[in-house]
PDB file of N, CA and C in Angstrom:
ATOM      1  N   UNK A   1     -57.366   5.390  76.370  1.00  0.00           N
ATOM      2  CA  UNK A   1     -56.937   5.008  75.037  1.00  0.00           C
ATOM      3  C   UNK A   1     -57.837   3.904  74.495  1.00  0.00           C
ATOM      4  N   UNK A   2     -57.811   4.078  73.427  1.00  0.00           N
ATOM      5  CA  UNK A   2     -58.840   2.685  72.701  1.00  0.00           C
ATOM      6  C   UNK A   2     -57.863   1.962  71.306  1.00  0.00           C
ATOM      7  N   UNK A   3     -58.158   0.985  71.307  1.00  0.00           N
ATOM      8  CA  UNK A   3     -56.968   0.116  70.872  1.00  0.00           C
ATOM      9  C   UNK A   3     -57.861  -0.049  69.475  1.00  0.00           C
ATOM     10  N   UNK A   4     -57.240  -0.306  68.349  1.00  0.00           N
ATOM     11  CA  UNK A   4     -57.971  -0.417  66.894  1.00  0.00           C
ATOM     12  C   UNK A   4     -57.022  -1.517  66.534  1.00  0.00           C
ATOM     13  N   UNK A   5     -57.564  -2.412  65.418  1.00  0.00           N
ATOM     14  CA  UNK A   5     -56.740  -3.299  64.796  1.00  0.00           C
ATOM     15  C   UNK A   5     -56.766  -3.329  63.416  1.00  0.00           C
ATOM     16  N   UNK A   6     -55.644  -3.028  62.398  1.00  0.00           N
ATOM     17  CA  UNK A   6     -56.226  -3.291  61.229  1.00  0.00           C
ATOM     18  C   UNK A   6     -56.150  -4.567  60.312  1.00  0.00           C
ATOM     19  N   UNK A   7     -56.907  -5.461  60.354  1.00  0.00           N
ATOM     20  CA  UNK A   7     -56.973  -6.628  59.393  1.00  0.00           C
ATOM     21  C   UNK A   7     -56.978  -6.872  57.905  1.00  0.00           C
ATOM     22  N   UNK A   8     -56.706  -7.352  57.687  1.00  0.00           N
ATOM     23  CA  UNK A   8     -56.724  -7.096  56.195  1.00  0.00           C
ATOM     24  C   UNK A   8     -56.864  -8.266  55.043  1.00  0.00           C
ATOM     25  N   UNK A   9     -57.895  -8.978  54.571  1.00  0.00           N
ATOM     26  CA  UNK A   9     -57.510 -10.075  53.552  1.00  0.00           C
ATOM     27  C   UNK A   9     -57.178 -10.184  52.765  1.00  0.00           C
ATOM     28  N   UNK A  10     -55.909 -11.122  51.988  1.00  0.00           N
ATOM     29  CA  UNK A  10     -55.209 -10.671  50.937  1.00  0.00           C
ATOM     30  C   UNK A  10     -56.043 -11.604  49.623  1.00  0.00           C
ATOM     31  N   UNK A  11     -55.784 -12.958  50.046  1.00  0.00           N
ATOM     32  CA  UNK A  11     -55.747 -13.853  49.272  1.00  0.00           C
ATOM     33  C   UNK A  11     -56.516 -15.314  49.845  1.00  0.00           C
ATOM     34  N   UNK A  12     -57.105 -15.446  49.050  1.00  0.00           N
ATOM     35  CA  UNK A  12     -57.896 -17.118  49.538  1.00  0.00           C
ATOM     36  C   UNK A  12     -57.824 -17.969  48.425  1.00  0.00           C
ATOM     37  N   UNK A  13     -57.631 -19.483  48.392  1.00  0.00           N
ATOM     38  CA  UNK A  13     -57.790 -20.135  47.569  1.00  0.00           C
ATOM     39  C   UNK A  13     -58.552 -21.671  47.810  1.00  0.00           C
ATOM     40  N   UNK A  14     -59.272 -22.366  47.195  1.00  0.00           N
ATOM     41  CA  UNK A  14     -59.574 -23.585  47.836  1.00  0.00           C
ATOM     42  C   UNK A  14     -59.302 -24.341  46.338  1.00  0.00           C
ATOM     43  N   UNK A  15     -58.746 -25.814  47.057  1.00  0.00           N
ATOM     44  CA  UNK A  15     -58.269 -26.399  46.072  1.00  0.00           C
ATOM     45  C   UNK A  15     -58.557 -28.095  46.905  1.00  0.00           C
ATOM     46  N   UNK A  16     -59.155 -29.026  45.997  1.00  0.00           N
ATOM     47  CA  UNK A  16     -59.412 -30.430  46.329  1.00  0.00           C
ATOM     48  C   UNK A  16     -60.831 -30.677  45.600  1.00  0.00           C
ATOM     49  N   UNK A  17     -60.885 -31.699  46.701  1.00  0.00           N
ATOM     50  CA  UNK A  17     -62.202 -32.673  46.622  1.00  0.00           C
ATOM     51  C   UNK A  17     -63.216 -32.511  47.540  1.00  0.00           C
ATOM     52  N   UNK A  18     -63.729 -33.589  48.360  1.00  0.00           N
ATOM     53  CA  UNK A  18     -64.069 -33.049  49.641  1.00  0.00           C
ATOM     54  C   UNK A  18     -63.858 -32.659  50.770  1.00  0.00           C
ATOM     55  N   UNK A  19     -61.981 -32.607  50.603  1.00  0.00           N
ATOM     56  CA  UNK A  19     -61.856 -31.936  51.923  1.00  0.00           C
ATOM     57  C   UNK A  19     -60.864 -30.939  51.124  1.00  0.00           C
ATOM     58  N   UNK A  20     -60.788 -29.537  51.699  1.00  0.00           N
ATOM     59  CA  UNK A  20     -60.494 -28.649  50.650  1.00  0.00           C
ATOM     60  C   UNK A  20     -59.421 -27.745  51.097  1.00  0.00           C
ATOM     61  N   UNK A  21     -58.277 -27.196  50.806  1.00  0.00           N
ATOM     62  CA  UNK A  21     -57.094 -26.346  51.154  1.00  0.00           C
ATOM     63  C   UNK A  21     -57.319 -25.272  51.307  1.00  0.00           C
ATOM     64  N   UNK A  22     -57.384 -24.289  52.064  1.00  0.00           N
ATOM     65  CA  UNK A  22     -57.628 -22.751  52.035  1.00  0.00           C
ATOM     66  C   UNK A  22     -56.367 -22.234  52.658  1.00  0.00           C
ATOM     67  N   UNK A  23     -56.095 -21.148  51.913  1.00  0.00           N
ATOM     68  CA  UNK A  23     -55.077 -20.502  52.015  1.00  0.00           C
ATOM     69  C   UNK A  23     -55.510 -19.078  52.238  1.00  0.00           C
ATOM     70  N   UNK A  24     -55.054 -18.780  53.386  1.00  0.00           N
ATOM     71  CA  UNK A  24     -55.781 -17.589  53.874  1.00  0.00           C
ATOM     72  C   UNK A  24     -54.004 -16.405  54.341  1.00  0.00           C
ATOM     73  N   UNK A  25     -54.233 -15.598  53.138  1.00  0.00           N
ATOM     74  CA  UNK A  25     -52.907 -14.435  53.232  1.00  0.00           C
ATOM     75  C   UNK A  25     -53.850 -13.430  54.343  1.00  0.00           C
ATOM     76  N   UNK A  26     -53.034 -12.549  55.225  1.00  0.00           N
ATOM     77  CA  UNK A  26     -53.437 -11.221  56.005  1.00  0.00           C
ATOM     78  C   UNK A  26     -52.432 -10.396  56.972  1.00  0.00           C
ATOM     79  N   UNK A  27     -52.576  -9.386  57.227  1.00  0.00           N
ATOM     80  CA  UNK A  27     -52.145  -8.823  57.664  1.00  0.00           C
ATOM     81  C   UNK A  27     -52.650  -8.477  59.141  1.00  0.00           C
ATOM     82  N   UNK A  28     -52.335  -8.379  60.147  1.00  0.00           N
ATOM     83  CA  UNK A  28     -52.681  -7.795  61.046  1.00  0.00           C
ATOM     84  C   UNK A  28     -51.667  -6.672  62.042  1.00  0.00           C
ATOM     85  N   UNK A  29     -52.343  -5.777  62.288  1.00  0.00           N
ATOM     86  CA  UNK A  29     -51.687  -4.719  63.596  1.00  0.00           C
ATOM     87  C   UNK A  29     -52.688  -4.127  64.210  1.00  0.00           C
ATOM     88  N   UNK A  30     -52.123  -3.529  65.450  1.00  0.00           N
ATOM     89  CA  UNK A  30     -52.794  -2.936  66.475  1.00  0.00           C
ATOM     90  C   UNK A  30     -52.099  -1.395  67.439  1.00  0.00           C
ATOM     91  N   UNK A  31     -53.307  -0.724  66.916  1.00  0.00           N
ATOM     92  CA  UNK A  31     -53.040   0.392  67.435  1.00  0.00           C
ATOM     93  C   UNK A  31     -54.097   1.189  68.111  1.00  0.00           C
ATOM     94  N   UNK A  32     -53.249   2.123  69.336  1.00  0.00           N
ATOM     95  CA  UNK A  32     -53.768   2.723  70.349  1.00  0.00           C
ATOM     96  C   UNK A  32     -54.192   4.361  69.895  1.00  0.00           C
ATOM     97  N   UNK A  33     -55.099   4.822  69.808  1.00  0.00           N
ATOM     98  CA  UNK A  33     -55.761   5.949  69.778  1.00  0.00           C
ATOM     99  C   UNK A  33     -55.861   6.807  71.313  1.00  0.00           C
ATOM    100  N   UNK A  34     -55.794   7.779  71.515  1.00  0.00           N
ATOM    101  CA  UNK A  34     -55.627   8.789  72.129  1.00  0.00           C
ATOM    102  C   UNK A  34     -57.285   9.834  71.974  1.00  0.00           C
ATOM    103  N   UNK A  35     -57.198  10.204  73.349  1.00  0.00           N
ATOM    104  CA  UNK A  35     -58.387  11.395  72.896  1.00  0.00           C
ATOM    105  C   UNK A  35     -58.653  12.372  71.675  1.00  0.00           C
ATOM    106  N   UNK A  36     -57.463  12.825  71.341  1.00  0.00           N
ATOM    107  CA  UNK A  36     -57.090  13.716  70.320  1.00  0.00           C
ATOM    108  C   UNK A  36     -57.098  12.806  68.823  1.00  0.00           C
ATOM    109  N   UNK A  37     -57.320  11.434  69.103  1.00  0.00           N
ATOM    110  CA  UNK A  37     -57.161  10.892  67.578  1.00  0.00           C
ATOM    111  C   UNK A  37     -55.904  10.190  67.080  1.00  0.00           C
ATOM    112  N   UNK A  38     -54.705  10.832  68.006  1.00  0.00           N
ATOM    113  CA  UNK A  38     -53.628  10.393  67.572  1.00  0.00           C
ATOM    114  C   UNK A  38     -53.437   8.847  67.397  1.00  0.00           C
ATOM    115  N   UNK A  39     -52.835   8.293  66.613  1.00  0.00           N
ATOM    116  CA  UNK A  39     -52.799   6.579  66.511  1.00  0.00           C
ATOM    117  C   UNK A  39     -51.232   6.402  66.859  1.00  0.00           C
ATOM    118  N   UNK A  40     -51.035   5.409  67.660  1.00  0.00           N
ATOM    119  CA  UNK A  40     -49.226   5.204  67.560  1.00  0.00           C
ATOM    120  C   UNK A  40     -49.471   3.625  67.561  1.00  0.00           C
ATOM    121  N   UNK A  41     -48.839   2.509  67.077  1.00  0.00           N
ATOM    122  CA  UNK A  41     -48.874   1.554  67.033  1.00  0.00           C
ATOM    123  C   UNK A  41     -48.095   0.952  68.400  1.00  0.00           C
ATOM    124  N   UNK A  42     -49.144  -0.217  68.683  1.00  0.00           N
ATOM    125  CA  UNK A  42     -48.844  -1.478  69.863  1.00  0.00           C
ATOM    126  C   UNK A  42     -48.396  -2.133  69.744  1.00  0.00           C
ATOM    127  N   UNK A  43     -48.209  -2.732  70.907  1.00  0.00           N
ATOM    128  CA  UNK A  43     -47.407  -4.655  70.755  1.00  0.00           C
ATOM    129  C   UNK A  43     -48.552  -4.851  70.614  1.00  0.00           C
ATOM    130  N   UNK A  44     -48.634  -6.473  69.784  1.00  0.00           N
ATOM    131  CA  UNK A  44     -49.677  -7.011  69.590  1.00  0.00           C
ATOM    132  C   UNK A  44     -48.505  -8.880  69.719  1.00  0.00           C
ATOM    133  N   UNK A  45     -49.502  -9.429  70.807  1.00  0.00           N
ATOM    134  CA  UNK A  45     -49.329 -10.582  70.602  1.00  0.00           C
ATOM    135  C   UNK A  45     -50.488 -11.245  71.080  1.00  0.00           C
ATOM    136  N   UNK A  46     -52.088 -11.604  70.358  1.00  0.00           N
ATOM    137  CA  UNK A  46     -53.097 -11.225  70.794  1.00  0.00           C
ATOM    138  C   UNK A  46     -53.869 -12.874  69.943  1.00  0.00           C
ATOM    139  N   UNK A  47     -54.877 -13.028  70.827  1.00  0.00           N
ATOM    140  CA  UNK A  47     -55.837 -14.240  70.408  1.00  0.00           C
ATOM    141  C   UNK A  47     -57.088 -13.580  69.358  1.00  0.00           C
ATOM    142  N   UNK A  48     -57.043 -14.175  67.833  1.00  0.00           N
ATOM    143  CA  UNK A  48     -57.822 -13.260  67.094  1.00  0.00           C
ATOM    144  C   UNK A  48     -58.375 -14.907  65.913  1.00  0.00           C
ATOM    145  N   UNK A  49     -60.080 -14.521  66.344  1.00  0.00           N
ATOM    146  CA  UNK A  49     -60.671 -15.277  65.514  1.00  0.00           C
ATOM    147  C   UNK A  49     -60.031 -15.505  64.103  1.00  0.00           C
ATOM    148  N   UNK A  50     -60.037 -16.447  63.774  1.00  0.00           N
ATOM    149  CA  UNK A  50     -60.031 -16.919  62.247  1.00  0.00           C
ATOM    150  C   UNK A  50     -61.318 -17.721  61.345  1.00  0.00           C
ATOM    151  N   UNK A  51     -62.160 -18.115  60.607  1.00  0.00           N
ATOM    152  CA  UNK A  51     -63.140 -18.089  60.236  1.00  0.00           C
ATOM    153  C   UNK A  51     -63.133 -18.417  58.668  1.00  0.00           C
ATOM    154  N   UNK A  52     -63.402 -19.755  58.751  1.00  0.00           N
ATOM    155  CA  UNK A  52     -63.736 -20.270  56.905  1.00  0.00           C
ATOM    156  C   UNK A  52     -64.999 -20.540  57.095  1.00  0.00           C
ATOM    157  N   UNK A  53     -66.068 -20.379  56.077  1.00  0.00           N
ATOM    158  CA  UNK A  53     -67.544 -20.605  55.864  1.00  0.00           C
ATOM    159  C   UNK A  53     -67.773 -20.765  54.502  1.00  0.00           C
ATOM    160  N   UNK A  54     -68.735 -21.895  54.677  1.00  0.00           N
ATOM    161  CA  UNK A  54     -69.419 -22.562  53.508  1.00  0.00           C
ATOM    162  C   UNK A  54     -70.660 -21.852  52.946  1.00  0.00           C
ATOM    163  N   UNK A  55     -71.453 -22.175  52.212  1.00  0.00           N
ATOM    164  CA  UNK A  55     -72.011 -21.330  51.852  1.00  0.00           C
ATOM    165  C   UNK A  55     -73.494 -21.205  52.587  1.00  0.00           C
ATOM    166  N   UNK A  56     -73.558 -19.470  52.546  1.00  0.00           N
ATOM    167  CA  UNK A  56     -74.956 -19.554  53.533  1.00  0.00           C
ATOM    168  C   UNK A  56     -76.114 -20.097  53.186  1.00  0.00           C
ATOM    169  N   UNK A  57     -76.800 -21.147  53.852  1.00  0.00           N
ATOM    170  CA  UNK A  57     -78.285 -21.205  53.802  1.00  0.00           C
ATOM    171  C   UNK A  57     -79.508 -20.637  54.175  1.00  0.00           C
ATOM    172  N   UNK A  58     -81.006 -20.708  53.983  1.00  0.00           N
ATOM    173  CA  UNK A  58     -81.768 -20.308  55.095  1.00  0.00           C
ATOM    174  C   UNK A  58     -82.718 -21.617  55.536  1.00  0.00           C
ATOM    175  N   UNK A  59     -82.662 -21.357  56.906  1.00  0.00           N
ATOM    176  CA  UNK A  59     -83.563 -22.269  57.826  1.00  0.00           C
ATOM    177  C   UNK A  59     -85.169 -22.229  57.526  1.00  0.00           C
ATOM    178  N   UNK A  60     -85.682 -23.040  57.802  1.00  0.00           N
ATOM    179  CA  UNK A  60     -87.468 -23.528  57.683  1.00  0.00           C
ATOM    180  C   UNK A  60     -87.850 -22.176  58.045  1.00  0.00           C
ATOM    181  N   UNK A  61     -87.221 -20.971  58.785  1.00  0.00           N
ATOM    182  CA  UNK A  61     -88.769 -19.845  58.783  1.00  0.00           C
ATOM    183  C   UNK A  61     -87.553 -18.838  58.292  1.00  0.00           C
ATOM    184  N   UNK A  62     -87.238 -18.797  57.295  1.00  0.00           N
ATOM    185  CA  UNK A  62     -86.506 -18.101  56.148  1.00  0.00           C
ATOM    186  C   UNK A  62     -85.361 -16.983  57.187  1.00  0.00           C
ATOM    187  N   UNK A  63     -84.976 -17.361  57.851  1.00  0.00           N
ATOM    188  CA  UNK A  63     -83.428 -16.746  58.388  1.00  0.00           C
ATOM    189  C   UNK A  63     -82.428 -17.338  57.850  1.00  0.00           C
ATOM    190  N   UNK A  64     -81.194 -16.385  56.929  1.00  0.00           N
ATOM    191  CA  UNK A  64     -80.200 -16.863  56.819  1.00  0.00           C
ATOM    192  C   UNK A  64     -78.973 -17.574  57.869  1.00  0.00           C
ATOM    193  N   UNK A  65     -78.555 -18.538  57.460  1.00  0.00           N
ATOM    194  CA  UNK A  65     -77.784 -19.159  58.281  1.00  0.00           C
ATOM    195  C   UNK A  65     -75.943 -19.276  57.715  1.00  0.00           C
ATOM    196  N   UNK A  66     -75.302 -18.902  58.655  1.00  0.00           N
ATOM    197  CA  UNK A  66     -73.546 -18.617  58.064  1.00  0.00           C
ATOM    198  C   UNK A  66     -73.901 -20.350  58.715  1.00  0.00           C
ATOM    199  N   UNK A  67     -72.619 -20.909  57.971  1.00  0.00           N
ATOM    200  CA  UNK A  67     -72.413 -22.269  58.149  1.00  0.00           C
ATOM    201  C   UNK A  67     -70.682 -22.156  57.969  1.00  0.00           C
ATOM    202  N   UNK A  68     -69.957 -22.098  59.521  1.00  0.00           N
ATOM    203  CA  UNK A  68     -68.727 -22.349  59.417  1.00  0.00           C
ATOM    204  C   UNK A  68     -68.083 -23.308  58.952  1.00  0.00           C
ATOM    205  N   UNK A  69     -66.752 -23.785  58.581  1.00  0.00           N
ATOM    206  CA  UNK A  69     -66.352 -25.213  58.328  1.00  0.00           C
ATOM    207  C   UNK A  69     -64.848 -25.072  59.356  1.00  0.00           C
ATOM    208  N   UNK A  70     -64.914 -23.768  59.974  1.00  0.00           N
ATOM    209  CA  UNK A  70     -63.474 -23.558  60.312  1.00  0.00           C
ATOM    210  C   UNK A  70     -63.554 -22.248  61.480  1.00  0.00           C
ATOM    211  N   UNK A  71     -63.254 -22.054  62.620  1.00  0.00           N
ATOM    212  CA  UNK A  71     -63.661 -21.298  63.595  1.00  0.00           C
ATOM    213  C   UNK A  71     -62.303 -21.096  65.097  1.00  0.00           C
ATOM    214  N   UNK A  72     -61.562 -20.756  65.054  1.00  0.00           N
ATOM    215  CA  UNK A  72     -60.430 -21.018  66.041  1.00  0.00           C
ATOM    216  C   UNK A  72     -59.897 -19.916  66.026  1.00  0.00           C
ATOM    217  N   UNK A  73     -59.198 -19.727  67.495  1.00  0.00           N
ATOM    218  CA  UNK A  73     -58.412 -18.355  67.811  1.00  0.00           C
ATOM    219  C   UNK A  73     -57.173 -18.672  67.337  1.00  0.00           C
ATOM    220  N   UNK A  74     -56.343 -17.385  66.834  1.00  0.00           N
ATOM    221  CA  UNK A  74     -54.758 -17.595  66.832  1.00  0.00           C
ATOM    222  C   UNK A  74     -53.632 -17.048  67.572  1.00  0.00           C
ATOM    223  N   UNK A  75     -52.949 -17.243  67.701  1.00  0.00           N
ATOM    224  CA  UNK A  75     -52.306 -16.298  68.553  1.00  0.00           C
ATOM    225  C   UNK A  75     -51.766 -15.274  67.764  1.00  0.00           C
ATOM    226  N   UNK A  76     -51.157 -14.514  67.360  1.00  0.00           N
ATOM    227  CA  UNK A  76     -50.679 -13.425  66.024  1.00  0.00           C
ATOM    228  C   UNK A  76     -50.204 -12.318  67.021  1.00  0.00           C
ATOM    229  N   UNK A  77     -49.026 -11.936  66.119  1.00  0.00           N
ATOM    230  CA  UNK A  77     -48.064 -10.635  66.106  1.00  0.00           C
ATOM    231  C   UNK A  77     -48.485  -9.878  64.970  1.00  0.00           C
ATOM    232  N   UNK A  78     -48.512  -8.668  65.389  1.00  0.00           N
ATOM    233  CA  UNK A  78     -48.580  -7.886  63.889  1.00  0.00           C
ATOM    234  C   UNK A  78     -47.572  -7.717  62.874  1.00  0.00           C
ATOM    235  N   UNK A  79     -48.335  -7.779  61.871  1.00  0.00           N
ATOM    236  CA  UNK A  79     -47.476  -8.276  60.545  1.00  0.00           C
ATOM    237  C   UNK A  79     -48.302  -8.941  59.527  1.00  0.00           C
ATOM    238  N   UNK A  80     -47.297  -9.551  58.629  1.00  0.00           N
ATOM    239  CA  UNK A  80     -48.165 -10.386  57.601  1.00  0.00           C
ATOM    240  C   UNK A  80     -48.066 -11.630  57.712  1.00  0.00           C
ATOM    241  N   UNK A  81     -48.879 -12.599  57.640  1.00  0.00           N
ATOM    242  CA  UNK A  81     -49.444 -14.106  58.167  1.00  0.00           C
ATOM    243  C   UNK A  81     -49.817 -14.509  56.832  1.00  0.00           C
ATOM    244  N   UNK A  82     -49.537 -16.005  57.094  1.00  0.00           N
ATOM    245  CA  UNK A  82     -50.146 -16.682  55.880  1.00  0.00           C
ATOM    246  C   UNK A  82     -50.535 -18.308  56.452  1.00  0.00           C
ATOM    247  N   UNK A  83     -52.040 -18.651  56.593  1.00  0.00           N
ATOM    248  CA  UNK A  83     -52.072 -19.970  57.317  1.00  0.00           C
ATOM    249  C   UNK A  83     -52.831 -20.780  56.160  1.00  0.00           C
ATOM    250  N   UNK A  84     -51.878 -22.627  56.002  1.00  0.00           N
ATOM    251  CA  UNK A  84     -53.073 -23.058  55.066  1.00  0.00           C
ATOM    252  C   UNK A  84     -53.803 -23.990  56.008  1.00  0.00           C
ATOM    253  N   UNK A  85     -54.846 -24.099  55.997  1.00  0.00           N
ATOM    254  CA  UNK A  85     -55.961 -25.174  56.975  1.00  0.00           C
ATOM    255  C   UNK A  85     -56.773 -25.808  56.343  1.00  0.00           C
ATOM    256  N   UNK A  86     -57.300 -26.921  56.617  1.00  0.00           N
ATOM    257  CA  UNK A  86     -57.766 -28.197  55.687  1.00  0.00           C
ATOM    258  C   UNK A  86     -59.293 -27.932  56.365  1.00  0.00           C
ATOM    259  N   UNK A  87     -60.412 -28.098  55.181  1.00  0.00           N
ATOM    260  CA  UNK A  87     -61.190 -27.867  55.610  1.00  0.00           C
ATOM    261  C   UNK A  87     -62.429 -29.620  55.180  1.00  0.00           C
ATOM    262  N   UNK A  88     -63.873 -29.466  55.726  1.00  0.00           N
ATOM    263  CA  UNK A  88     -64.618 -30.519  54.729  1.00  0.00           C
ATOM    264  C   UNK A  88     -65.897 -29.440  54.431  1.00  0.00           C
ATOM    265  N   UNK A  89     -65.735 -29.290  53.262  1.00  0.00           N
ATOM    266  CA  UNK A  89     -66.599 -28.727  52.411  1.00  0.00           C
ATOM    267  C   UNK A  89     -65.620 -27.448  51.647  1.00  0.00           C
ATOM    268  N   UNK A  90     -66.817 -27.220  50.882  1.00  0.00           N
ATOM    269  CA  UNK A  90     -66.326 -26.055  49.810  1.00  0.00           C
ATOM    270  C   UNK A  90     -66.474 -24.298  50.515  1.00  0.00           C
ATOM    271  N   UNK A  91     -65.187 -24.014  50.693  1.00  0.00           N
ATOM    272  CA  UNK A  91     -65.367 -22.175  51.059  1.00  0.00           C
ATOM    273  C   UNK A  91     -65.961 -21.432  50.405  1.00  0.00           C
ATOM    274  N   UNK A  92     -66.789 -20.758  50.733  1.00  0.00           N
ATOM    275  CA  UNK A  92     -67.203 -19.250  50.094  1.00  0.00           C
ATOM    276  C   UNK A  92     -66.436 -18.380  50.661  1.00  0.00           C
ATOM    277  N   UNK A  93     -66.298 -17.868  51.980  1.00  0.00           N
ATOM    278  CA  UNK A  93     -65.861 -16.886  52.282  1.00  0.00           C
ATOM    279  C   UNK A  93     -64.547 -17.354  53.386  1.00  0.00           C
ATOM    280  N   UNK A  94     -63.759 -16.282  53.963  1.00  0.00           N
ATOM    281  CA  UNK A  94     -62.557 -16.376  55.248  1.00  0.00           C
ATOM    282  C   UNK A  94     -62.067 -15.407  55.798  1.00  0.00           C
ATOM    283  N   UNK A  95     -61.609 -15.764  56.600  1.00  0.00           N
ATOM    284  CA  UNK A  95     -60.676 -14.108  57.352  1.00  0.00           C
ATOM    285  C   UNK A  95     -60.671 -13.445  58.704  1.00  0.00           C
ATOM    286  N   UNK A  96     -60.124 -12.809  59.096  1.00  0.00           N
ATOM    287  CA  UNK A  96     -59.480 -12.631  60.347  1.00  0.00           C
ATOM    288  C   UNK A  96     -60.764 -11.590  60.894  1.00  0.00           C
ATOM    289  N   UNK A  97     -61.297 -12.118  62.194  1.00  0.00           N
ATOM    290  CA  UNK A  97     -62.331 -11.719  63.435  1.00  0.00           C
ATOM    291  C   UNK A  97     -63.329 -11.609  62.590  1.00  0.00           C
ATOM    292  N   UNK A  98     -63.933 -12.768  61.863  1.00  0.00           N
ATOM    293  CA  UNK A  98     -65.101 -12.823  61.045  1.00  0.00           C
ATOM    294  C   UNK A  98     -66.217 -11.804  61.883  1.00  0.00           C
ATOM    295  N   UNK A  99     -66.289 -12.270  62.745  1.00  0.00           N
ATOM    296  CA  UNK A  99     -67.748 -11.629  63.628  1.00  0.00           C
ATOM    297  C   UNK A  99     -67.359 -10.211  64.237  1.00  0.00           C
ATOM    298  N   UNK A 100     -66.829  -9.492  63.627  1.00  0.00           N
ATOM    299  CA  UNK A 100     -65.712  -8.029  64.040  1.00  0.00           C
ATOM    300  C   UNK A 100     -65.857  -7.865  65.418  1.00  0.00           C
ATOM    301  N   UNK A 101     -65.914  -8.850  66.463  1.00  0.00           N
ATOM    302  CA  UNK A 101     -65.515  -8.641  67.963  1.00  0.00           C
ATOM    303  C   UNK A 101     -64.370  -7.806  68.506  1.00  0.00           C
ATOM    304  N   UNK A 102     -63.551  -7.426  67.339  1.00  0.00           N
ATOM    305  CA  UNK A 102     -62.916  -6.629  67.717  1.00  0.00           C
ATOM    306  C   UNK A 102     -62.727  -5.077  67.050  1.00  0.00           C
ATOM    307  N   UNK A 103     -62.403  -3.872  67.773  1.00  0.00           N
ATOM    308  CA  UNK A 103     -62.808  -2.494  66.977  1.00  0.00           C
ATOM    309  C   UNK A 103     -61.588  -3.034  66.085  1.00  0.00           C
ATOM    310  N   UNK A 104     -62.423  -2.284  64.964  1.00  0.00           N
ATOM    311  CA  UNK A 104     -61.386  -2.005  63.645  1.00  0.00           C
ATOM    312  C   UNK A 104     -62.572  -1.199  62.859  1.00  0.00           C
ATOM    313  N   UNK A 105     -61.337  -0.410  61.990  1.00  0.00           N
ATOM    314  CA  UNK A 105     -62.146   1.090  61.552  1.00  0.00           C
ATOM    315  C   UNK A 105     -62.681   0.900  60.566  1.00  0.00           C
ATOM    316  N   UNK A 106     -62.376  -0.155  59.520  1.00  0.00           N
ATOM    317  CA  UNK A 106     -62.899  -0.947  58.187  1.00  0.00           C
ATOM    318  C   UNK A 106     -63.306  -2.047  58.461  1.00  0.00           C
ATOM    319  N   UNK A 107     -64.136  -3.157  59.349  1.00  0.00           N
ATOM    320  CA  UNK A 107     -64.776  -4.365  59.486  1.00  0.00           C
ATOM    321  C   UNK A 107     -64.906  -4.742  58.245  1.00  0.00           C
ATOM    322  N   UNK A 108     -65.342  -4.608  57.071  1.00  0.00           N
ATOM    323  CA  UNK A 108     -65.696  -5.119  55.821  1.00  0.00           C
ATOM    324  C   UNK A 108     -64.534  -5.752  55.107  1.00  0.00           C
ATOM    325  N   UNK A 109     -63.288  -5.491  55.599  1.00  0.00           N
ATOM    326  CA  UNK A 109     -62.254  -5.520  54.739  1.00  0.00           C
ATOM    327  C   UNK A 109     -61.747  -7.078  55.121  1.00  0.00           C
ATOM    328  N   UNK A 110     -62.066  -7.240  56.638  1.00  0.00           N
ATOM    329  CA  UNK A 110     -61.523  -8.821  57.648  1.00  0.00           C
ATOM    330  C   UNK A 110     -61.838  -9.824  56.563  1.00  0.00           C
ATOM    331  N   UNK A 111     -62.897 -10.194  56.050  1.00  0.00           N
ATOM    332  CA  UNK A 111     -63.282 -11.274  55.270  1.00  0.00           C
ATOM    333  C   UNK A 111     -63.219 -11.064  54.089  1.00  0.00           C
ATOM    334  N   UNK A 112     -63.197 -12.166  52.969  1.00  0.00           N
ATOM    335  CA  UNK A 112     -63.016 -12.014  51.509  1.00  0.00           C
ATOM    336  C   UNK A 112     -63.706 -12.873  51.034  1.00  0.00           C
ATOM    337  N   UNK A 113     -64.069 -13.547  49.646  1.00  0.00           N
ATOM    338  CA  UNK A 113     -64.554 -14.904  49.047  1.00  0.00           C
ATOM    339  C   UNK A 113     -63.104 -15.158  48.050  1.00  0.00           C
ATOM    340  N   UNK A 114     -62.989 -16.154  48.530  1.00  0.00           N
ATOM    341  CA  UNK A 114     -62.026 -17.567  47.314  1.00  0.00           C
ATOM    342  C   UNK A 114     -61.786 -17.488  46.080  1.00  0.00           C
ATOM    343  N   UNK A 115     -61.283 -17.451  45.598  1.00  0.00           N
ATOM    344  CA  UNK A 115     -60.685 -18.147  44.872  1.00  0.00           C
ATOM    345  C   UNK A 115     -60.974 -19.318  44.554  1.00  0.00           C
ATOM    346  N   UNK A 116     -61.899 -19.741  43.737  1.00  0.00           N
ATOM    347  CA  UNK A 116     -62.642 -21.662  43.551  1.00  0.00           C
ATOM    348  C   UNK A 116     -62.566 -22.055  42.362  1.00  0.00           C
TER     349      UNK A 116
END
């Protein structure tokens, strides 16, 4: 069996000065696939990146660089979540297993940009 998760970002907002509020809405579940394709949904009580980033730069020999402000596992049940976390600097982007370490069938969907 191979286990899929679907993430989902709803909503981001950043609000302050220099240290800034993000409000990060999502959904998460996890489900088990079968040879045949079939999906039936899992327990999920599982450690899953979370991820606020500032805005990207590039370094002296022109590689872009992600610049986190916010990087920690959570523990999460599947369902819908809503965490606010204090950040220092301004968000561009957020969202659940930024670096898609984990299978999921839409990766693009984990992260979003703000609300600013």
């Amino acid at each position: 069996m191979i286990t899929f998760r679907r993430n989902t970002v709803h909503l981001i907002k950043s609000l302050g000065k220099d240290i800034y509020e993000v409000k990060l809405s999502f959904s998460v579940n996890k489900l088990y696939a079968d040879s045949t394709g079939k999906e039936s949904v899992a327990p999920m009580n599982d450690y899953i990146n979370i991820g606020i980033f500032g805005e990207e730069t590039t370094d002296k020999n022109g590689w872009r660089k992600t610049n986190p402000l916010y990087l920690q596992k959570h523990k999460l049940k599947a369902g819908n979540h809503t965490l606010v976390l204090k950040v220092k600097g301004k968000s561009q982007t957020a969202g659940v297993d930024p670096y898609n370490i984990l299978i999921d069938r839409i990766p693009d969907e984990n992260t979003g940009a703000g609300d600013n």
